[in-house]
Protein backbone atom coordinates (compact mmCIF):
# COMPACT_ATOMS: atom_id res chain seq x y z
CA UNK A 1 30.68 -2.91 66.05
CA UNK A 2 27.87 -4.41 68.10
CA UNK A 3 25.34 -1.64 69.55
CA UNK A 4 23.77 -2.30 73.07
CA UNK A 5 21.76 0.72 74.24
CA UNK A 6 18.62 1.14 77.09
CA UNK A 7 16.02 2.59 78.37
CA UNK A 8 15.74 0.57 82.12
CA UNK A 9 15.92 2.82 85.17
CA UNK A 10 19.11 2.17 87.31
CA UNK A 11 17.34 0.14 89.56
CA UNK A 12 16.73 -2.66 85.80
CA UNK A 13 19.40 -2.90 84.37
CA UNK A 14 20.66 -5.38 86.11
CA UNK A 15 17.52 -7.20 85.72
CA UNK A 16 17.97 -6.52 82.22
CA UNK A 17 21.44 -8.29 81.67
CA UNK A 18 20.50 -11.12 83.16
CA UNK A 19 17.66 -11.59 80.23
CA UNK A 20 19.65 -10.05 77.39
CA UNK A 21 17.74 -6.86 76.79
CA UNK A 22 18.86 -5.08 74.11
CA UNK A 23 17.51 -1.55 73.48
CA UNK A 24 18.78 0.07 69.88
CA UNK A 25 17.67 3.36 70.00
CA UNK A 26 13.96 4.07 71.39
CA UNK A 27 11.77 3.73 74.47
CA UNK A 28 8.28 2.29 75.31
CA UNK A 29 6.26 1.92 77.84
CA UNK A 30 7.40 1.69 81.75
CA UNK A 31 6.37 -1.95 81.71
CA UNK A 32 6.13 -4.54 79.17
CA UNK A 33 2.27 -3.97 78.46
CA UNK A 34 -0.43 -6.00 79.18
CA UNK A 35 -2.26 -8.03 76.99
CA UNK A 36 -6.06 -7.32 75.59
CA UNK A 37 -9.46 -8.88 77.33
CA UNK A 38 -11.33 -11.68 75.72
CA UNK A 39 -14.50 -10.86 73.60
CA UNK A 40 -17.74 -12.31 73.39
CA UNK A 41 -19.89 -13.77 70.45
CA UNK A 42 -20.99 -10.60 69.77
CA UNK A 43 -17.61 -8.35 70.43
CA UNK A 44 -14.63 -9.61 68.85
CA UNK A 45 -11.99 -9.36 70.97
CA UNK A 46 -7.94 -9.97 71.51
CA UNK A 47 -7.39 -12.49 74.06
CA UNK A 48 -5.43 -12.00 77.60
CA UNK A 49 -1.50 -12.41 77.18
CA UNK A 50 1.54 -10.73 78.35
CA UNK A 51 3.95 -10.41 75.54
CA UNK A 52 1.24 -11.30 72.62
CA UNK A 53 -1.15 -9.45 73.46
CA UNK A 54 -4.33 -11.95 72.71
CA UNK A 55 -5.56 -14.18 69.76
CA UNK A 56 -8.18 -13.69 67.46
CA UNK A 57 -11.22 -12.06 67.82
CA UNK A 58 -14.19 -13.54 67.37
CA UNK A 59 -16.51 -13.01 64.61
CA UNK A 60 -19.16 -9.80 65.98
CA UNK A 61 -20.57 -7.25 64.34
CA UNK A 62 -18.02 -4.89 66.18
CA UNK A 63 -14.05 -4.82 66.41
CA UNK A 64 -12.70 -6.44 69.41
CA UNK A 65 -10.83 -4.33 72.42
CA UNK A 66 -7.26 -4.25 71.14
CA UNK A 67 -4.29 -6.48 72.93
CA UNK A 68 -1.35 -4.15 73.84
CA UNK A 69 0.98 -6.59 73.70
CA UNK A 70 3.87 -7.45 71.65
CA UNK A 71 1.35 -8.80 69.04
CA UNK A 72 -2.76 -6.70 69.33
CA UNK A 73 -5.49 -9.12 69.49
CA UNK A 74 -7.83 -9.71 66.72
CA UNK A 75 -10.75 -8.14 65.71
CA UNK A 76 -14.70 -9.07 64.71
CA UNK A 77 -15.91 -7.73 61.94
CA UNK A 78 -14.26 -6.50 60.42
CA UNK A 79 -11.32 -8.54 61.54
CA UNK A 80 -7.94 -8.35 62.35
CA UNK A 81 -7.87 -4.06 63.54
CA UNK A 82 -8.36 -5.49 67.28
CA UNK A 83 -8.95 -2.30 68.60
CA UNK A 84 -11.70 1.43 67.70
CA UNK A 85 -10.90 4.40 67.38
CA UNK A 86 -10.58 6.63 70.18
CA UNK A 87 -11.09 10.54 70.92
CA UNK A 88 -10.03 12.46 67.67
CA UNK A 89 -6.84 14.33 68.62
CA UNK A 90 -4.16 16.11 67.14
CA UNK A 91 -0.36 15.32 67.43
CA UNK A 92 -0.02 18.57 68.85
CA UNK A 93 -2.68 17.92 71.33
CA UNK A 94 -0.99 14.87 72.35
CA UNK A 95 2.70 16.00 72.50
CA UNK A 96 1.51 18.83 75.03
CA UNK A 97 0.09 16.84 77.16
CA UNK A 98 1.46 14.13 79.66
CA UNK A 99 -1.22 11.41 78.82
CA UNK A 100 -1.54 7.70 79.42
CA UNK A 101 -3.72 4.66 78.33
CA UNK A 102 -5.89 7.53 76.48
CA UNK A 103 -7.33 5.71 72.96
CA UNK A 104 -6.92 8.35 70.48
CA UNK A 105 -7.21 8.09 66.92
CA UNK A 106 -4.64 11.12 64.86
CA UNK A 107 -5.69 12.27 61.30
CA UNK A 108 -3.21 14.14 59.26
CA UNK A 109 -0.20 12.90 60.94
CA UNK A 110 3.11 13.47 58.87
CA UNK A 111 5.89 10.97 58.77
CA UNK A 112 9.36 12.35 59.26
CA UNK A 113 11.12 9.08 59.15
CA UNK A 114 10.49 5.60 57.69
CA UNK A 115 9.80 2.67 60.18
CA UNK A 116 13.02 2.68 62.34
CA UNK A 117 13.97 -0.76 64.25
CA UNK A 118 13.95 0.75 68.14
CA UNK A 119 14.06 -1.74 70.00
CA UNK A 120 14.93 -5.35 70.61
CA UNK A 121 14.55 -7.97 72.86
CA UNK A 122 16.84 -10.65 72.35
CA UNK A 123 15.05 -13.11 75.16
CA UNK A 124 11.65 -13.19 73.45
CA UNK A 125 12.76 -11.75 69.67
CA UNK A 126 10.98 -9.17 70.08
CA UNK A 127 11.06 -5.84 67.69
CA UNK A 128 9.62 -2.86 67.56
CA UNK A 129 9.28 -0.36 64.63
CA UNK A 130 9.11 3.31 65.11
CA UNK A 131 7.96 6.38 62.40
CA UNK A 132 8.04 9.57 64.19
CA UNK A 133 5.40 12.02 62.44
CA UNK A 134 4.72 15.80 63.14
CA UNK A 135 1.75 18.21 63.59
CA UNK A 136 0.48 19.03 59.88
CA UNK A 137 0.54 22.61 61.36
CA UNK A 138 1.97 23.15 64.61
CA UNK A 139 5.58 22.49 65.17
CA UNK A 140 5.17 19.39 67.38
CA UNK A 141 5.97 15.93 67.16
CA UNK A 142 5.28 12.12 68.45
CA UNK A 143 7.03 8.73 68.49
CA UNK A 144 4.60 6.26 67.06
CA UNK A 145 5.56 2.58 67.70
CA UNK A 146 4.30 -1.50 67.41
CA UNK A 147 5.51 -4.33 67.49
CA UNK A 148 6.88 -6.52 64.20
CA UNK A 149 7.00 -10.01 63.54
CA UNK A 150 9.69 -11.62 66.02
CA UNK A 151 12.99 -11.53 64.73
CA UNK A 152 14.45 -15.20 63.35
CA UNK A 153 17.26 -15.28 65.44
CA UNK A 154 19.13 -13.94 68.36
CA UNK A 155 20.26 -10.64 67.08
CA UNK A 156 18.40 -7.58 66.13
CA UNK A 157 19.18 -7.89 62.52
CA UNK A 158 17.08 -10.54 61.59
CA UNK A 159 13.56 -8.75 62.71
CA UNK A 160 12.25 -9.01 59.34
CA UNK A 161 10.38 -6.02 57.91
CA UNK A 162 6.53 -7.40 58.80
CA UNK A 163 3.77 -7.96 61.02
CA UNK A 164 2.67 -4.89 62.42
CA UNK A 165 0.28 -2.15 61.97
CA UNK A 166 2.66 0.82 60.49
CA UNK A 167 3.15 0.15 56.74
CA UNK A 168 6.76 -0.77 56.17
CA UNK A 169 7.08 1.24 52.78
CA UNK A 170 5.97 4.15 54.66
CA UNK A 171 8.63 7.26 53.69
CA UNK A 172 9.06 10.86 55.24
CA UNK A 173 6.04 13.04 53.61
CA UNK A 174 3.80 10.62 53.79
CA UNK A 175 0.16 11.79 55.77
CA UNK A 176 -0.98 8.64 58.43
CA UNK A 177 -4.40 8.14 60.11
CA UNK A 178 -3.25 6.86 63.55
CA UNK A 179 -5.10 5.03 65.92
CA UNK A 180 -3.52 3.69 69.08
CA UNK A 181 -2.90 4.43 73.16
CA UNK A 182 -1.30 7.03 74.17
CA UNK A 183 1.82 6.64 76.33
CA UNK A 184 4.83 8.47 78.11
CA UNK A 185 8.38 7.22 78.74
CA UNK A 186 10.17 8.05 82.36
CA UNK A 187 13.25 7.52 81.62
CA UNK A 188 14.29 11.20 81.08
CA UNK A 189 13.13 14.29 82.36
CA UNK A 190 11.42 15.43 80.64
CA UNK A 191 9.36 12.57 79.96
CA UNK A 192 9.16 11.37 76.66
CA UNK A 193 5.02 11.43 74.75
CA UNK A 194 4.14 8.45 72.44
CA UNK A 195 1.38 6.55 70.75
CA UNK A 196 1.76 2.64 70.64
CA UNK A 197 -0.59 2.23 67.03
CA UNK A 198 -2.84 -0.51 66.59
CA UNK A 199 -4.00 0.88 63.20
CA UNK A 200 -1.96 3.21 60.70
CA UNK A 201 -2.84 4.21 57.58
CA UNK A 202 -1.24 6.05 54.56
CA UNK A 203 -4.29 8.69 53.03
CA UNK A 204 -1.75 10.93 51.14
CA UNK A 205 1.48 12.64 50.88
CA UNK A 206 2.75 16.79 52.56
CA UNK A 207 5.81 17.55 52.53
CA UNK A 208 8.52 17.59 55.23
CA UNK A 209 11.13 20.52 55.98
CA UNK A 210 13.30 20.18 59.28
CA UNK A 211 12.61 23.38 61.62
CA UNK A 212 15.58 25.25 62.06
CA UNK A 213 16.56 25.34 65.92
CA UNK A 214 19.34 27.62 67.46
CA UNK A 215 18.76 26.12 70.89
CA UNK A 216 21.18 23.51 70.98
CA UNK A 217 20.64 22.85 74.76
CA UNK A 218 17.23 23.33 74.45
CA UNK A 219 17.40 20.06 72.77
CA UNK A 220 19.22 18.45 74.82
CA UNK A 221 17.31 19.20 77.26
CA UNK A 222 14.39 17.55 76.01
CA UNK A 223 11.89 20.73 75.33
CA UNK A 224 8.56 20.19 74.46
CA UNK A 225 8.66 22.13 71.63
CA UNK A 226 11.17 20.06 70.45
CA UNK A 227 10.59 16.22 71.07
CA UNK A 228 10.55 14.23 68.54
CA UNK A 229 10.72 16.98 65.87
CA UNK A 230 12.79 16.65 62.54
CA UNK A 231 14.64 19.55 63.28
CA UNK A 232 17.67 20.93 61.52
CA UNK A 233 21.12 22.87 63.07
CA UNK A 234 23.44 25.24 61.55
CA UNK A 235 27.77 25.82 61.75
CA UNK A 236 28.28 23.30 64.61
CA UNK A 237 31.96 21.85 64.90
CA UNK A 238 32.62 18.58 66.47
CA UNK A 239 34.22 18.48 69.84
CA UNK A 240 36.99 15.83 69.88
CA UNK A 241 37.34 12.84 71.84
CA UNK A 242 40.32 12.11 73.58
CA UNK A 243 41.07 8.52 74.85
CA UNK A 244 42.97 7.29 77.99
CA UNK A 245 46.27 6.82 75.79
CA UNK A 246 45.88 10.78 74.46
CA UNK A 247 44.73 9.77 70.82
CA UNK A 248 42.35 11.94 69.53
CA UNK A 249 38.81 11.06 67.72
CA UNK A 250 35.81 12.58 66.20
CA UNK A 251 33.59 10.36 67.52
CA UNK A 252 33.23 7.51 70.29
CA UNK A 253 33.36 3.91 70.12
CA UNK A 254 29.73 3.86 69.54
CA UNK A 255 30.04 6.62 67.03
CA UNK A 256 28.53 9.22 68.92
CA UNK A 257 29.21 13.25 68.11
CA UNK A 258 29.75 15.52 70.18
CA UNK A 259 29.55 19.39 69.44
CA UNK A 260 31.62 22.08 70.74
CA UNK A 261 29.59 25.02 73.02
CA UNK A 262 26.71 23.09 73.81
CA UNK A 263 25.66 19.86 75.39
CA UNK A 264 24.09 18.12 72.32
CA UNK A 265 25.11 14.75 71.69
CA UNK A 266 24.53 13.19 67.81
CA UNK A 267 23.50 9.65 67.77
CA UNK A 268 23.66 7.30 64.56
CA UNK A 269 21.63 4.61 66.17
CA UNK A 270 19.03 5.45 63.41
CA UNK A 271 21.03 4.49 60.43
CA UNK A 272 23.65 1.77 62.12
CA UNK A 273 21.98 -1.08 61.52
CA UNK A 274 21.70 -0.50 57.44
CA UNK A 275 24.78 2.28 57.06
CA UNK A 276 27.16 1.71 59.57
CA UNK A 277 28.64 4.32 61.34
CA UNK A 278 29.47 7.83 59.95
CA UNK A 279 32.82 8.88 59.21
CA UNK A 280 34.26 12.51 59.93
CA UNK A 281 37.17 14.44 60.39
CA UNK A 282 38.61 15.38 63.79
CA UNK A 283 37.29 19.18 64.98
CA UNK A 284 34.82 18.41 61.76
CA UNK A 285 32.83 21.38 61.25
CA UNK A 286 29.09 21.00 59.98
CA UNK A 287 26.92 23.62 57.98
CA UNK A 288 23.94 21.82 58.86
CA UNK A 289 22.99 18.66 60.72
CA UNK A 290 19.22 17.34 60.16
CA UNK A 291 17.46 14.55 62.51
CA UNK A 292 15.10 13.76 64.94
CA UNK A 293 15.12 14.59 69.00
CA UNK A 294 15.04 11.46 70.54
CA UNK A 295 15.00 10.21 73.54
CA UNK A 296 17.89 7.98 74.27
CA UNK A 297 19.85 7.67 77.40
CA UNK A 298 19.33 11.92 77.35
CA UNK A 299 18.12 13.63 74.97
CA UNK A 300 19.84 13.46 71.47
CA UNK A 301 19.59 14.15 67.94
CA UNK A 302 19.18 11.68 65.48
CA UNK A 303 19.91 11.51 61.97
CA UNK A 304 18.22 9.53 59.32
CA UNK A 305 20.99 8.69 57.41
CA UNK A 306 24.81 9.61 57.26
CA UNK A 307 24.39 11.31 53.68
CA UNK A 308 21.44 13.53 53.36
CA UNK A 309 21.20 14.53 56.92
CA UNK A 310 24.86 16.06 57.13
CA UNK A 311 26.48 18.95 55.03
CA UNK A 312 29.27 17.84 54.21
CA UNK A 313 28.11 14.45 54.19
CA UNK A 314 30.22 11.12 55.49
CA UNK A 315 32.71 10.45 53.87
CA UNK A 316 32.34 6.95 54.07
CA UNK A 317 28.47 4.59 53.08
CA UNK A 318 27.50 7.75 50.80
CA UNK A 319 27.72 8.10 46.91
């Protein structure tokens, strides 16, 4: 089963079809960004572009001004960062406030997920990779996306794990120095925070529990306090489907869960591409359910992976 999923306001999506836009499960920017300025002799810098972003830097003493492009500019010296470091912030900082084109550079970050395909764009091949992190203290999270290499053909499962600036063996526990633009994503309301990285690096390893969260609706709602959290739900029951013939099912065509008493949708747009889709029982009821709130057509929750993330687990893809 083919997934097609967006981001595009109402007023795009027609737009959208006509250029084969193909959205798997995340959001960026309102526009396609920009790309970077030149730099001189003595400032390495990405060159202009639209979708690339800018060439290589030259050869300064300093880094050159990033491209925010599919594809950052290169640097000076040294080379190949193509962008500096911005004000120090905190995740939790960043996920309280509604903040655009700020350069920001997050130490202590805490991945929650590995690099998740989010997006593709099947006109120019474009992919982009996702790890959402948390606050090493606070109970706040942020979406942290680049752009791979272009994918090799016209669907989204040949973007091949490369290119980029978040490390693709990058697991959950794992502690990232961050530095990127901040961003926010209009789709929903409320609007989703971000950081598009043009550097991230691993410097050590914390570990990762789910917060327990009792407001369902809350979360589907999009809270702050939740967004893009790892969060974890308790004794939820899936509400059944019923089609246009009367047949009953526990999920959608697309897979999706609903849950009885409470507007929260489940997604498994995280964990199609390499699992398939989960498999439960009609009226299936849950002790927990562990994933991330995401921003995706509505607010949702997203697990990692069919298996761990679910008591009792799928009974299909898992050992």
């Amino acid at each position: 089963m083919k997934r097609s999923l967006g981001f595009l306001t109402v007023g795009a999506v027609a737009a959208a079809a006509m250029v084969g836009l193909v959205v798997l499960a995340g959001c960026v920017g309102e526009d396609d960004p920009p790309g970077g300025s030149a730099g001189g002799p003595q400032q390495g810098g990405g060159g202009s572009g639209n979708e690339q972003g800018g060439g290589e830097g030259g050869t300064g003493n300093t880094p050159g001004t990033a491209g925010t492009g599919s594809t950052p500019g290169g640097g000076g010296d040294p080379p190949g960062t193509g962008c500096y470091p911005g004000q120090l912030r905190s995740v939790e900082d960043i996920a309280n406030t509604l903040d655009e084109d700020s350069a920001v550079e997050i130490n202590g970050a805490i991945a929650t997920t590995k690099p998740i395909l989010t997006y593709f764009k099947k006109d120019t091949r474009a992919c982009l990779w996702t790890v959402f992190v948390r606050d090493p203290v606070a109970n706040r999270g942020l979406m942290v996306f680049n752009y791979g290499e272009n994918a090799t053909g016209n669907d989204q499962t040949t973007c091949p794990k490369a290119g980029g600036f978040i490390p693709f063996d990058t697991v959950p526990g794992d502690v990232l120095t961050i530095v990127g633009k901040t961003s926010v994503y209009g789709f929903d309301n409320p609007k989703q925070r971000q950081v598009q990285a043009c550097v991230a690096q691993k410097t050590g390893t914390a570990p990762v529990v789910p917060v327990v969260v009792s407001d369902l609706n809350g979360i589907a709602q999009g809270k702050p306090e939740y967004q893009n959290m790892l969060v974890k739900i308790e004794n939820v029951t899936i509400k059944t489907f019923v089609n246009d013939k009367g047949q009953e099912y526990p999920a959608n065509g697309y897979g999706d869960i609903a849950l009885q008493g409470t507007n929260l949708v489940v997604k498994n747009s995280f964990y199609y591409r390499e699992l398939g889709s989960g498999t439960w029982d009609k009226a299936q009821h849950f002790d927990y359910i562990i994933g991330i709130v995401h921003s995706n057509y509505g607010w949702v929750l997203q697990p990692r992976n069919p298996c761990a993330d679910f008591s009792p687990q799928s009974s299909k893809n898992c050992p």
